[in-house]
Protein backbone atom coordinates (compact mmCIF):
# COMPACT_ATOMS: atom_id res chain seq x y z
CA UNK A 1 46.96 -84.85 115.62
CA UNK A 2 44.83 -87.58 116.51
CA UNK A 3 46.93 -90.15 115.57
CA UNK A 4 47.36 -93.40 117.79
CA UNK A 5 50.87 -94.83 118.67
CA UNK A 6 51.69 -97.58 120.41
CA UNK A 7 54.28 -98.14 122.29
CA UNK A 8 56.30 -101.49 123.65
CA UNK A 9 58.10 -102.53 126.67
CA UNK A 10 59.89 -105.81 127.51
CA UNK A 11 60.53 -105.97 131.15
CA UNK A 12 62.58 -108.92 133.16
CA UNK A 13 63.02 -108.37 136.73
CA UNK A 14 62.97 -104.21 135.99
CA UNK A 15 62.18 -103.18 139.38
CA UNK A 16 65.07 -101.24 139.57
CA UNK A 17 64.19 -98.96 137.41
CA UNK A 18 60.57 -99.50 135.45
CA UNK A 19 58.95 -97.34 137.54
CA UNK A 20 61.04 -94.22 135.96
CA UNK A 21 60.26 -95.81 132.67
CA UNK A 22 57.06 -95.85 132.71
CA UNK A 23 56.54 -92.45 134.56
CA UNK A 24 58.48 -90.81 131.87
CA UNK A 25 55.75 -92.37 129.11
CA UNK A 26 53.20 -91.32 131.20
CA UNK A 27 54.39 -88.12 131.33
CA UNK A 28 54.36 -87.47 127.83
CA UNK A 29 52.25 -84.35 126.58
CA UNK A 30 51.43 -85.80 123.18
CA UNK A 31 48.38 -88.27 125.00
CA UNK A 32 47.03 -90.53 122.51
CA UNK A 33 49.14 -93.78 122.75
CA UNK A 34 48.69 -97.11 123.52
CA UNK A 35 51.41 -98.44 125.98
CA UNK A 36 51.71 -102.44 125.85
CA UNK A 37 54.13 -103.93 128.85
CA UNK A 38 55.01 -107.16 127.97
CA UNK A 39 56.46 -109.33 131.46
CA UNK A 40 59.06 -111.67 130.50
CA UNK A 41 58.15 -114.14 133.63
CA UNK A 42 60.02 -111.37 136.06
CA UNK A 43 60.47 -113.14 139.60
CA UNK A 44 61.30 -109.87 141.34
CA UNK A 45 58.64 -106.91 142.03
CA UNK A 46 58.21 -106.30 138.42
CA UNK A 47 54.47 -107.76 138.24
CA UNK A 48 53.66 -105.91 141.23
CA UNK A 49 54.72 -102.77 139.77
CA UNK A 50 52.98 -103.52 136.59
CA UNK A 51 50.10 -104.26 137.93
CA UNK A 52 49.82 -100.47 140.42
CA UNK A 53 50.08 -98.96 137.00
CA UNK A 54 47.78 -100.49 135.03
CA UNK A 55 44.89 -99.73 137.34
CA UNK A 56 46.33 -96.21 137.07
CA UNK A 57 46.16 -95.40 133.55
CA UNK A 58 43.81 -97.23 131.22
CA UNK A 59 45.91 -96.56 128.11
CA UNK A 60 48.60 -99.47 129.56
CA UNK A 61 48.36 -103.06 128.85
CA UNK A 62 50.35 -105.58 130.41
CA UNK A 63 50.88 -108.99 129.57
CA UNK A 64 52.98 -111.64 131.05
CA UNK A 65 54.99 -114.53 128.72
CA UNK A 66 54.24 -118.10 129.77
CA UNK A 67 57.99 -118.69 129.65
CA UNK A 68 61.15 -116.38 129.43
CA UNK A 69 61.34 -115.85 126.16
CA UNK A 70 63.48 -113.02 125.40
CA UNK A 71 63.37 -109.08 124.64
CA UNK A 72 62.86 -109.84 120.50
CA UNK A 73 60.26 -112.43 120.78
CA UNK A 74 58.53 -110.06 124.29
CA UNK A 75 58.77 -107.47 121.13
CA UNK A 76 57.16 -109.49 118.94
CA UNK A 77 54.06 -110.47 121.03
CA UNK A 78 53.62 -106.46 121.67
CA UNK A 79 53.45 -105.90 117.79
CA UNK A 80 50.45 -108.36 118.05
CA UNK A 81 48.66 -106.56 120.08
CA UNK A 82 49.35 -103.24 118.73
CA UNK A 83 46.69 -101.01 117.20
CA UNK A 84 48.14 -98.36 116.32
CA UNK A 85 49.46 -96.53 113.26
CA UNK A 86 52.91 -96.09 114.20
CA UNK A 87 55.41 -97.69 116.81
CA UNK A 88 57.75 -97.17 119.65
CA UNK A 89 59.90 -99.01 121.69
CA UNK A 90 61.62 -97.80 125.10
CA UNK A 91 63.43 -100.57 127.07
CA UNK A 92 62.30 -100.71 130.54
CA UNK A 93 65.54 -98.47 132.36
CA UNK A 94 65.24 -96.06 129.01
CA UNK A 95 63.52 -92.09 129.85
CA UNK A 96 61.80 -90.53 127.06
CA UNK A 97 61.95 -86.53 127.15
CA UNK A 98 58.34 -85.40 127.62
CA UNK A 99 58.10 -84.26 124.67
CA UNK A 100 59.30 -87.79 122.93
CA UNK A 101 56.52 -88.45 120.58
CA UNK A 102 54.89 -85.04 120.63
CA UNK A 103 57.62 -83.14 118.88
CA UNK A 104 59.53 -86.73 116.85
CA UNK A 105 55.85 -87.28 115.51
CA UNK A 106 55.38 -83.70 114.46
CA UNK A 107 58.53 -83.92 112.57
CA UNK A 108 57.75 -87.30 111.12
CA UNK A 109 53.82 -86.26 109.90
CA UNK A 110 55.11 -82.86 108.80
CA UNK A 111 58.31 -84.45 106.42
CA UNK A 112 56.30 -87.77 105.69
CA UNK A 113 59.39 -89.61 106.81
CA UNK A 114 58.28 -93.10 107.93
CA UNK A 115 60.95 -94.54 109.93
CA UNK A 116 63.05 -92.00 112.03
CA UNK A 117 65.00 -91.61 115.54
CA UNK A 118 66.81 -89.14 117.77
CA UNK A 119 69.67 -88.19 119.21
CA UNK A 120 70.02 -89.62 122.61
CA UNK A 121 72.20 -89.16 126.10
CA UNK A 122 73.86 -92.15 127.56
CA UNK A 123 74.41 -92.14 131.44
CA UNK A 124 75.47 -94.67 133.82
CA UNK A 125 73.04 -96.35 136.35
CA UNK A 126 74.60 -94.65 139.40
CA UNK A 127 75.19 -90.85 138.00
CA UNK A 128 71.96 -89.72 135.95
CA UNK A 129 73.86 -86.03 136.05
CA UNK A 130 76.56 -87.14 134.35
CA UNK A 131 75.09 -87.23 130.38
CA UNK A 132 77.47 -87.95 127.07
CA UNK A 133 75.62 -86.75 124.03
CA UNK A 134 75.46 -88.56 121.07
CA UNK A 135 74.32 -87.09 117.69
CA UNK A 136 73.30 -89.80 115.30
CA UNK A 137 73.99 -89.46 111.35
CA UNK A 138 71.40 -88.20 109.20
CA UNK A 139 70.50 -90.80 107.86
CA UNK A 140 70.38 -94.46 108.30
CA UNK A 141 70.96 -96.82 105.76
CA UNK A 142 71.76 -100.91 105.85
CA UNK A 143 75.90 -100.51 105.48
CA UNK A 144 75.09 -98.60 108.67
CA UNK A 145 74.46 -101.43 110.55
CA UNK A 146 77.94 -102.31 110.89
CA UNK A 147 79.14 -99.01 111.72
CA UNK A 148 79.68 -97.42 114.92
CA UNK A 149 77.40 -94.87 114.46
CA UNK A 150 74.47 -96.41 115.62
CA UNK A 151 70.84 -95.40 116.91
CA UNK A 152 69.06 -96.97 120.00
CA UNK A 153 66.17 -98.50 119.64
CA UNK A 154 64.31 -96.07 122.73
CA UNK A 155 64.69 -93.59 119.72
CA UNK A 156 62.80 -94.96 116.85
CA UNK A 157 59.44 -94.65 115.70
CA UNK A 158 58.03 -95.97 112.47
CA UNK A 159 54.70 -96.21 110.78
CA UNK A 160 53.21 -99.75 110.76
CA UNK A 161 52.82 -102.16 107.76
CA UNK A 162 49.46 -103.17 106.94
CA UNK A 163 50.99 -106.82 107.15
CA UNK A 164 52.45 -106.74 110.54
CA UNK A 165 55.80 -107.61 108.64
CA UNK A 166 58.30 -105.28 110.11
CA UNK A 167 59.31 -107.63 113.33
CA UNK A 168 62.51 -109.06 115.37
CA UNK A 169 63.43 -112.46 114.00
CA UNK A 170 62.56 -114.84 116.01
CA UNK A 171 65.80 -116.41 117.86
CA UNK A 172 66.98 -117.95 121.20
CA UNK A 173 66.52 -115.74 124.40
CA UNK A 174 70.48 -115.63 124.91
CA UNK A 175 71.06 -113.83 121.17
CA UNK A 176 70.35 -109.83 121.02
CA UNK A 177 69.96 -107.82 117.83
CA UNK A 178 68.16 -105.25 116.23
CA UNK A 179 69.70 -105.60 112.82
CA UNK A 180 66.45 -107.81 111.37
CA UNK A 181 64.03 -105.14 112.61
CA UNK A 182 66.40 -102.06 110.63
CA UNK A 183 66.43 -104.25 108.06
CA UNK A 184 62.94 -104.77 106.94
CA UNK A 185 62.40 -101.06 107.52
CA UNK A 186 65.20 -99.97 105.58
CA UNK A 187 63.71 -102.09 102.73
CA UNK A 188 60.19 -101.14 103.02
CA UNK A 189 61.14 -97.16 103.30
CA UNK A 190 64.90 -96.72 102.15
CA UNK A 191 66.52 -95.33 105.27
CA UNK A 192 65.81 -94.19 108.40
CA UNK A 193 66.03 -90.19 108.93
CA UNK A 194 67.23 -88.40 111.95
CA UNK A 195 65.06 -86.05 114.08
CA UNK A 196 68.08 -83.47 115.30
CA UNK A 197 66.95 -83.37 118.73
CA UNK A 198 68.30 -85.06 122.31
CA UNK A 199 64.77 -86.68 123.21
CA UNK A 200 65.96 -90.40 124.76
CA UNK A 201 68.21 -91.06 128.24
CA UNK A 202 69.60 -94.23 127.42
CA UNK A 203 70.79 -96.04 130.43
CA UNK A 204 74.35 -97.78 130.26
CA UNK A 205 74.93 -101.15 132.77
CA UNK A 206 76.12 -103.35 133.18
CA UNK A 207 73.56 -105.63 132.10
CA UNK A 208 73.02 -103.66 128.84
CA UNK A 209 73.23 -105.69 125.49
CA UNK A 210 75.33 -104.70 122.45
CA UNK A 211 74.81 -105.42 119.01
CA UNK A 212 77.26 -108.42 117.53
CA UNK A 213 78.84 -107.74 114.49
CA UNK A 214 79.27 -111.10 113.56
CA UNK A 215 75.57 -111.50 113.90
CA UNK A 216 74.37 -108.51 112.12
CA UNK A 217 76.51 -109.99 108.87
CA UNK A 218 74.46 -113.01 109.59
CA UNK A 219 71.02 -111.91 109.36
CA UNK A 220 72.40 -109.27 106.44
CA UNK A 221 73.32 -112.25 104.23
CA UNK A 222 69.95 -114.67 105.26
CA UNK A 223 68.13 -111.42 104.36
CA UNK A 224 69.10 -111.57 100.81
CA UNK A 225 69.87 -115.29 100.61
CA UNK A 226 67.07 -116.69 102.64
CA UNK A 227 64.41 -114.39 102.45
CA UNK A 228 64.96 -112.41 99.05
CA UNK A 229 65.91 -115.85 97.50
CA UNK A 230 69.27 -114.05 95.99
CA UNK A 231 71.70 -117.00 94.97
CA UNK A 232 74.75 -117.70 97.80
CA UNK A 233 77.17 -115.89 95.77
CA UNK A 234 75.30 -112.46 95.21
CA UNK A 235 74.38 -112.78 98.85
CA UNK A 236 77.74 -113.01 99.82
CA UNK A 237 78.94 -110.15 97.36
CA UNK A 238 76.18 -107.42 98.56
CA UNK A 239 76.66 -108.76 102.05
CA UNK A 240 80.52 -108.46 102.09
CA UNK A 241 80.12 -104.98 99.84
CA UNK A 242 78.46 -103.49 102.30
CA UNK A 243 80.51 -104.57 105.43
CA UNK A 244 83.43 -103.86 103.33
CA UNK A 245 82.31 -99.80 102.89
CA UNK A 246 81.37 -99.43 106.37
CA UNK A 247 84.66 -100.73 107.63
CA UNK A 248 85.94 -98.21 104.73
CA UNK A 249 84.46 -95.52 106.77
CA UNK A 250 85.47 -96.19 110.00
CA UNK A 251 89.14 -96.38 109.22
CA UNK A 252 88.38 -93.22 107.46
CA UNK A 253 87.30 -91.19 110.52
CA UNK A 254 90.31 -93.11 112.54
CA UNK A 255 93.23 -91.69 110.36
């Protein structure tokens, strides 16, 4: 496979732990990516960092906001300058597996599934021995987005648009959420589909983000109402229809 991917960090202040990072996509044994390192205005020994690895490897790219602008918008800018045919995202204390994209790709070009992630291990900043396994569902469709079966964002790969569409919506620095990226995808190719392996360390800290409920009902509804140009009402309904199932299910697996 000769197939390019790129791949996308945001970094702030990440000297803690970009270095692990960014060794584990170096490390990877499937080698023909492009890895773009986008520096929201870190005022620690991120640049530094950055910078040692750059002149190491010539498939990195790092750029450097001209103000803090956030992880979506950081995002954003790396889509821009991506050239490849399919993209990746690992936040900058995330570890890929080395063989993240080798085998996920395989499974992806073999099942022409466009828009996929894996199962993933969460461990705490202090114990990287201690691991809690999560398997994600099979498949990932929008009333998922207000379940608690989610997937991390480390995890998912998905081919390119030829119109650059599929992007975070743009929003204050302060406000984290996926949902508007899962969304375009899930419209473009149906659902997302699970690759049934542990291939991502996700690292949980305190300064980790979680995704707001509240908001991901927002952007569901301006998704139909604003950008699909539903009326309000219909909006509302196949917003509130789909909140309404997934809440459904959760009870469900409570009782």
């Amino acid at each position: 496979m000769t197939t390019l991917i790129t791949v996308i960090t945001p970094v702030y202040n990440g000297e803690r732990f970009i270095r692990e990072t960014i060794e584990s996509v170096l490390g990877q044994s499937y080698p023909d990516f492009q890895y773009i390192i986008i520096d929201d205005c870190s005022n620690d020994a991120t640049p530094t960092i950055l910078e040692e690895y750059s002149k190491l490897d010539p498939r990195i790219s790092v750029y450097r906001n001209k103000v803090n602008a956030g992880p979506l918008t950081s995002r954003n800018y790396g889509l821009d300058l991506a050239e490849g045919d399919y993209i990746a995202f690992i936040d900058a204390d995330d570890i890929w597996l080395p063989s993240k994209l080798a085998d996920h790709f395989s499974f992806m070009h073999l099942n022409q599934v466009f828009f996929s992630y894996t199962d993933f291990a969460i461990f705490s900043e202090s114990n990287k021995e201690a691991l809690r396994s999560v398997k994600c569902l099979n498949r990932y469709y929008l009333a998922n987005l207000f379940s608690q079966s989610g997937i991390a964002l480390s995890s998912v790969i998905y081919k390119r648009d030829q119109d650059n569409l599929i992007r975070f919506a743009d929003c204050e620095p302060g406000r984290y959420t996926e949902s508007d990226l899962y969304l375009k995808l899930i419209a473009i190719y149906g659902f997302g589909e699970r690759y049934k392996e542990e291939l991502l360390l996700y690292r949980s800290h305190s300064g980790s983000m979680s995704l707001n409920k509240f908001g991901m009902f927002r952007t569901l509804f301006n998704f139909y109402y604003v950008r699909l140009n539903f009326n309000f009402l219909i909006s509302f309904l196949i917003t509130s229809s789909i909140g309404f199932n997934s809440l459904s299910r959760m009870v469900k697996r409570v009782l």
